[in-house]
PDB file of N, CA and C in Angstrom:
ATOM      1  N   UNK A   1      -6.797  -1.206 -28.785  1.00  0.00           N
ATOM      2  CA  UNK A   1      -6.656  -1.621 -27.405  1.00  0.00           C
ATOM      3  C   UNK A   1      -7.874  -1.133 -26.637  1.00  0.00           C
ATOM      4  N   UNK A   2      -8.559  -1.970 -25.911  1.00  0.00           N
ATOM      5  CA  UNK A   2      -9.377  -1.726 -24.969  1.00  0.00           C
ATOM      6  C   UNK A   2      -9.450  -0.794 -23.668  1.00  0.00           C
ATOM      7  N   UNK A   3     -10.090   0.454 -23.934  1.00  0.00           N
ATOM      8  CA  UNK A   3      -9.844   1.408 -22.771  1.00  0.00           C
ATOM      9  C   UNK A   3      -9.681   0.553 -21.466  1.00  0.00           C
ATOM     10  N   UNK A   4      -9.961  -0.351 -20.921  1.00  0.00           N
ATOM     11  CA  UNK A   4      -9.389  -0.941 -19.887  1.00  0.00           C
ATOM     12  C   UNK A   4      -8.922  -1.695 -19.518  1.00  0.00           C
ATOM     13  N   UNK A   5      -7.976  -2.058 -20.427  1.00  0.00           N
ATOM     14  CA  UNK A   5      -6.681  -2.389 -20.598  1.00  0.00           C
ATOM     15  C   UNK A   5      -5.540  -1.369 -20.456  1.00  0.00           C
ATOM     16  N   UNK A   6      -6.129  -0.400 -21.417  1.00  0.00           N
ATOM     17  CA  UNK A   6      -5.023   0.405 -21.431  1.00  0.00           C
ATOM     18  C   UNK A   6      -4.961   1.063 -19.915  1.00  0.00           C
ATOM     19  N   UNK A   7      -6.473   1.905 -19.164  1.00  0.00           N
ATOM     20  CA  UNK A   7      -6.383   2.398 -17.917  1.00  0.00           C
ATOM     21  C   UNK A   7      -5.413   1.673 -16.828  1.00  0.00           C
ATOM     22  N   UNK A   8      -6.110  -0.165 -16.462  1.00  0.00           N
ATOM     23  CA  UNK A   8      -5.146  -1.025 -15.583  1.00  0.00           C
ATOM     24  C   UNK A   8      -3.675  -1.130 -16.040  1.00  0.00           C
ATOM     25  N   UNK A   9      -2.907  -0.641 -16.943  1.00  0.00           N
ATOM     26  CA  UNK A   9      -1.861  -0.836 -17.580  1.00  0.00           C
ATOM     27  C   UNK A   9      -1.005   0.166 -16.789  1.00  0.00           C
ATOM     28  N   UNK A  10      -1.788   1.317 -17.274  1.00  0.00           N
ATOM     29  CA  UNK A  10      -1.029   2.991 -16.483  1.00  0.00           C
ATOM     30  C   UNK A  10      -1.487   2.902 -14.971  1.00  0.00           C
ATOM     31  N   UNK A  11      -2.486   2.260 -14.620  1.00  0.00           N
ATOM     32  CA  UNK A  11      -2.459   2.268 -12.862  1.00  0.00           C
ATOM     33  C   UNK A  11      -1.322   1.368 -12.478  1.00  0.00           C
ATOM     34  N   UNK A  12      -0.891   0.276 -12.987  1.00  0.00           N
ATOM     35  CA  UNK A  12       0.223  -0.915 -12.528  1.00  0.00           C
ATOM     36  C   UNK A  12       1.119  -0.117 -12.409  1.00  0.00           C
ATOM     37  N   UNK A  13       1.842   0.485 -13.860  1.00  0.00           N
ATOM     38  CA  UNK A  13       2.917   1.288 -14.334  1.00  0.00           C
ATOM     39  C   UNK A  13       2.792   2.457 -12.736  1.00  0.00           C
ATOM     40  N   UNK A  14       1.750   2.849 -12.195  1.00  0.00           N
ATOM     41  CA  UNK A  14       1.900   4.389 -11.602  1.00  0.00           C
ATOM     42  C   UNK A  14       1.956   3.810 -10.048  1.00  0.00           C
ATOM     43  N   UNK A  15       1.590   2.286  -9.898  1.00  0.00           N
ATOM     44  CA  UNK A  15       1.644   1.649  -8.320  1.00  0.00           C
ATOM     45  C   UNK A  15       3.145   0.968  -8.055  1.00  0.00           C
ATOM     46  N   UNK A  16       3.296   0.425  -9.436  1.00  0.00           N
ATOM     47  CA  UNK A  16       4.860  -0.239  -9.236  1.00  0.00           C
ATOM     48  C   UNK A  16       5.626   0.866  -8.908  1.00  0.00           C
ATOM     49  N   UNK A  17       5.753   1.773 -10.212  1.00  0.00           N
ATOM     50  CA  UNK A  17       7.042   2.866  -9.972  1.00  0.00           C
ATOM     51  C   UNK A  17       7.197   3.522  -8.935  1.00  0.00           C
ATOM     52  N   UNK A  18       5.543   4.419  -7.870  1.00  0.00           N
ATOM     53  CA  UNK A  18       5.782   5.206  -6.940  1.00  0.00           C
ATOM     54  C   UNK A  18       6.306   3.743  -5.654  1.00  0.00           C
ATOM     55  N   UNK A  19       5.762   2.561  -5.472  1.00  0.00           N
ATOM     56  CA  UNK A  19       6.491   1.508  -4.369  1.00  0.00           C
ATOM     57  C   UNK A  19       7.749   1.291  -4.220  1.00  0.00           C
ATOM     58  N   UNK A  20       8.300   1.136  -5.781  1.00  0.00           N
ATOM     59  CA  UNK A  20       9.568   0.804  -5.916  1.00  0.00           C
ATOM     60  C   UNK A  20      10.361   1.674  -5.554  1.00  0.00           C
ATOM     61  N   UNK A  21       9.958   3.090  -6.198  1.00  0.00           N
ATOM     62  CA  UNK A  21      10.844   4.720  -5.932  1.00  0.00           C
ATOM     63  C   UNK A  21      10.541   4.207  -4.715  1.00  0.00           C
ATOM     64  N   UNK A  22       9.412   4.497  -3.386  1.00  0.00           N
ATOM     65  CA  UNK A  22       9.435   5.045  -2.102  1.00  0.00           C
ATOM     66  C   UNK A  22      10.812   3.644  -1.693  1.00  0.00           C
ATOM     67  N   UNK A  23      10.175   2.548  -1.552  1.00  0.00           N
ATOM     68  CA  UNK A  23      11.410   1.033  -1.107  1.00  0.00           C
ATOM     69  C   UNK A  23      12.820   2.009  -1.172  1.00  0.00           C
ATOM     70  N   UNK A  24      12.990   2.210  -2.443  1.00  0.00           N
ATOM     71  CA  UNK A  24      14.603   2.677  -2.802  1.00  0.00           C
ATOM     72  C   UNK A  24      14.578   3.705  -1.922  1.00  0.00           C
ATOM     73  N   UNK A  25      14.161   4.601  -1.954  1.00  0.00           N
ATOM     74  CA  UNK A  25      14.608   5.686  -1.220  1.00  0.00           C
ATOM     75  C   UNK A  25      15.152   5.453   0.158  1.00  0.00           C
ATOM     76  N   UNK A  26      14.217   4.503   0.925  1.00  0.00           N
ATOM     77  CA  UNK A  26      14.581   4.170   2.782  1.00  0.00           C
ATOM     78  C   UNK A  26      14.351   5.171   2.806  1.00  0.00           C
ATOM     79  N   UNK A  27      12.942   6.038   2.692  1.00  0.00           N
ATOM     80  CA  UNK A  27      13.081   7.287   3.674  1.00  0.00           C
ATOM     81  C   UNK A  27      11.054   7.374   3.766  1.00  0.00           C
ATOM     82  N   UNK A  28      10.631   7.104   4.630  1.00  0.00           N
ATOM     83  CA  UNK A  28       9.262   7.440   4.309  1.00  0.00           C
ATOM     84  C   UNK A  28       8.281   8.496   5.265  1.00  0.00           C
ATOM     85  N   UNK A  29       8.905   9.415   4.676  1.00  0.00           N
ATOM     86  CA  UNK A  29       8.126  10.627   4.728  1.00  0.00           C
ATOM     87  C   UNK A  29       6.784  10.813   4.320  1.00  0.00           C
ATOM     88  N   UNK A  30       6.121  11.663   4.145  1.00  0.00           N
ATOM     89  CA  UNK A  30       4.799  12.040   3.201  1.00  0.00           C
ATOM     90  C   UNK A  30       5.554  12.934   2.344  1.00  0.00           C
ATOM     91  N   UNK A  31       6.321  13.902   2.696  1.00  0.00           N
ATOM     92  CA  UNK A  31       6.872  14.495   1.766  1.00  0.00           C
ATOM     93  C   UNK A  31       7.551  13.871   0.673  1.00  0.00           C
ATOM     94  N   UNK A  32       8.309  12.408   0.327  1.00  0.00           N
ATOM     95  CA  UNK A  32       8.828  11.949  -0.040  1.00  0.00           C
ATOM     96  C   UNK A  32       7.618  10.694  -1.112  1.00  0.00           C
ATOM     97  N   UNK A  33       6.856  10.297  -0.305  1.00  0.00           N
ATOM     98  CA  UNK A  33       5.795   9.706  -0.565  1.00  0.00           C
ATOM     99  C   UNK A  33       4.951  10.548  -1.694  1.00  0.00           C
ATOM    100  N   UNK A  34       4.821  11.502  -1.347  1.00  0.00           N
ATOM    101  CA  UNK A  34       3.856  12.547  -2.030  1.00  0.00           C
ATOM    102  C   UNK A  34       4.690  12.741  -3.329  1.00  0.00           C
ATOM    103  N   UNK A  35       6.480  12.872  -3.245  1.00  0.00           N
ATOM    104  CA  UNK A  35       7.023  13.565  -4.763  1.00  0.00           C
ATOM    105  C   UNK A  35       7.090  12.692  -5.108  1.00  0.00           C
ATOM    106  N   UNK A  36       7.224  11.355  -5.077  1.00  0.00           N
ATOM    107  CA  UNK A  36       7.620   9.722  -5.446  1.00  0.00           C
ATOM    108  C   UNK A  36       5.931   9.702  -6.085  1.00  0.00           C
ATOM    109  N   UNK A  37       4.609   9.880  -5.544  1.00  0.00           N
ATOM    110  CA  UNK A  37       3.535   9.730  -6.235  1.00  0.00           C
ATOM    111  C   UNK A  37       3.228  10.646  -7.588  1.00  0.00           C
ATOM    112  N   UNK A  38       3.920  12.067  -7.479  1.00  0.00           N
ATOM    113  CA  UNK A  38       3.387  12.943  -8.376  1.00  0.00           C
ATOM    114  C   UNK A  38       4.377  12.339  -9.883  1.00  0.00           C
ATOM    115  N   UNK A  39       5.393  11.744  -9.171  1.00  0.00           N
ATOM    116  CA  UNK A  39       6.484  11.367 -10.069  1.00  0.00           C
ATOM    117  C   UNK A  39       5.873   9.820 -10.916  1.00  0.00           C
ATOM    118  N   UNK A  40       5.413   9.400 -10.309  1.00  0.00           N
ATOM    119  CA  UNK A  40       4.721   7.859 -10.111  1.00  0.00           C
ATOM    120  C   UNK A  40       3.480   8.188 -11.145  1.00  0.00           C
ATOM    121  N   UNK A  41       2.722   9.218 -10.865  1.00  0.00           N
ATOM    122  CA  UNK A  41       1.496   9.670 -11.970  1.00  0.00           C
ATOM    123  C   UNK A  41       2.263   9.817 -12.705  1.00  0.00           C
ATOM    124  N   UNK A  42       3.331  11.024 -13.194  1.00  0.00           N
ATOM    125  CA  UNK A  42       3.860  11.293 -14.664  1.00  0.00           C
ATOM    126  C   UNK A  42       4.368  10.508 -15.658  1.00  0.00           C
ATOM    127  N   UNK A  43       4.594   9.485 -15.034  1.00  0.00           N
ATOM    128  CA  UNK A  43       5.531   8.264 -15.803  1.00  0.00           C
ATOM    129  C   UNK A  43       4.341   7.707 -16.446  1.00  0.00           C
ATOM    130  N   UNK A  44       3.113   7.505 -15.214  1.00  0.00           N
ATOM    131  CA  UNK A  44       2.003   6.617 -15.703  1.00  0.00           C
ATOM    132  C   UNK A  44       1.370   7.122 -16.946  1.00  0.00           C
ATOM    133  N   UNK A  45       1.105   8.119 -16.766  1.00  0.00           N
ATOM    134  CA  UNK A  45       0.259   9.356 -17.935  1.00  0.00           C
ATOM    135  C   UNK A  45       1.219   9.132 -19.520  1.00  0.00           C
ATOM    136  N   UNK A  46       2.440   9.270 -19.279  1.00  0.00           N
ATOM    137  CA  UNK A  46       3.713   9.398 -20.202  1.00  0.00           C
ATOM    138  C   UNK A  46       3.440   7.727 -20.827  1.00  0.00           C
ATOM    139  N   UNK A  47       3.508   6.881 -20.370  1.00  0.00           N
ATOM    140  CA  UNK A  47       3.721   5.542 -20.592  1.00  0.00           C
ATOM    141  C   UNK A  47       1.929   4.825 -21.024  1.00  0.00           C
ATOM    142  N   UNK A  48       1.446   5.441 -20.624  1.00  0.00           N
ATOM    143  CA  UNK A  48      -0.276   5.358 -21.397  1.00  0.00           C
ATOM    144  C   UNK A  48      -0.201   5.816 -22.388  1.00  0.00           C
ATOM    145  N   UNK A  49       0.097   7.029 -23.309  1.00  0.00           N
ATOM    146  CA  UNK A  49       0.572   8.045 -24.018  1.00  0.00           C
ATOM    147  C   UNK A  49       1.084   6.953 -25.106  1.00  0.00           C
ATOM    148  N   UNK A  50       2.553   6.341 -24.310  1.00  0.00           N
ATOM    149  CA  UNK A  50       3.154   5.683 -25.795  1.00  0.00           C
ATOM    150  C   UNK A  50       2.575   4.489 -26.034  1.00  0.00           C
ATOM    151  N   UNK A  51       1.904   3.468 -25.076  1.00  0.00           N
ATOM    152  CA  UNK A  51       0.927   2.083 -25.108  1.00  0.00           C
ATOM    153  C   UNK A  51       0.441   2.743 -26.609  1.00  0.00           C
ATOM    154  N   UNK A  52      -1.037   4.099 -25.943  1.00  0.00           N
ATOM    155  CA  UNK A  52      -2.016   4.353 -26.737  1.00  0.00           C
ATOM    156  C   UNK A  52      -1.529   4.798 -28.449  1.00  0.00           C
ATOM    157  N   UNK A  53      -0.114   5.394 -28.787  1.00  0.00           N
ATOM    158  CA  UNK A  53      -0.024   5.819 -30.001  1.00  0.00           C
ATOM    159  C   UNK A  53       0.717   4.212 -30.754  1.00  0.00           C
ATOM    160  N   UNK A  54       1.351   3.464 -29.820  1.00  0.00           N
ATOM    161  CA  UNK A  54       2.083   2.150 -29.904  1.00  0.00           C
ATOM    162  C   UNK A  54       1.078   1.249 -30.989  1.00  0.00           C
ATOM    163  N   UNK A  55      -0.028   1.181 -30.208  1.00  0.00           N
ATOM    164  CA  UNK A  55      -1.262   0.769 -30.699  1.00  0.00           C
ATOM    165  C   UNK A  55      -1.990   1.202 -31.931  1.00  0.00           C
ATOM    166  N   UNK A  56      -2.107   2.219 -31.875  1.00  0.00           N
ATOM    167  CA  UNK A  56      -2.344   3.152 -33.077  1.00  0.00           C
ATOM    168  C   UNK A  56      -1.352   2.655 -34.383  1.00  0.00           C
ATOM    169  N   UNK A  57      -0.307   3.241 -34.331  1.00  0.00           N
ATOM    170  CA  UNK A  57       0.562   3.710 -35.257  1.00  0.00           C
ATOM    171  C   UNK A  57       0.876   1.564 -35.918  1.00  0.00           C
ATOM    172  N   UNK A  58       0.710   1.029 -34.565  1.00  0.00           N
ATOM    173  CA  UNK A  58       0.769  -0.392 -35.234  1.00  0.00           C
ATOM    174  C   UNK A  58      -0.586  -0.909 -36.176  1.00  0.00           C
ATOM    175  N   UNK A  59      -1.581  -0.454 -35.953  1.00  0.00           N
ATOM    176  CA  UNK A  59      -2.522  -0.899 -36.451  1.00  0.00           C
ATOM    177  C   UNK A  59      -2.891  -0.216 -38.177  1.00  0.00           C
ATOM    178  N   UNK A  60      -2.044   0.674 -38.309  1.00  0.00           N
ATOM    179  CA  UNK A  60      -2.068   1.546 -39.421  1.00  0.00           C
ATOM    180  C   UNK A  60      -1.284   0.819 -40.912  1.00  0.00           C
ATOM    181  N   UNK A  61      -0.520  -0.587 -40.673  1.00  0.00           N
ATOM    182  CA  UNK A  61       0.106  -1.453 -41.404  1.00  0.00           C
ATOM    183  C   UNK A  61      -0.727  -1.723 -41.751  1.00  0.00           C
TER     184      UNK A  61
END
């Protein structure tokens, strides 16, 4: 997989999840904004992680 592919993949994954979390919540704070983003990176990082070994471990057939 193409490093930028994979990068725009985990930015989508880290813009959808923190929008969607803040929407759901009805509450828009910065404080709320801010744990919804740090939460929003971890998923992204986590979910790049399994793309990148996904890729890997498939290509090893």
């Amino acid at each position: 997989m193409d490093i930028k592919k994979l990068v725009s993949q985990v930015v989508a994954a880290f813009l959808l999840f923190t929008i969607i979390s803040v929407i759901l919540e009805k509450e828009y704070t910065k404080e709320v904004i801010f744990n919804k983003a740090v939460n929003g990176l971890i998923f992204g990082l986590i979910y790049g992680v399994f793309l990148w070994a996904q890729e890997k471990f498939k290509n090893r057939k």
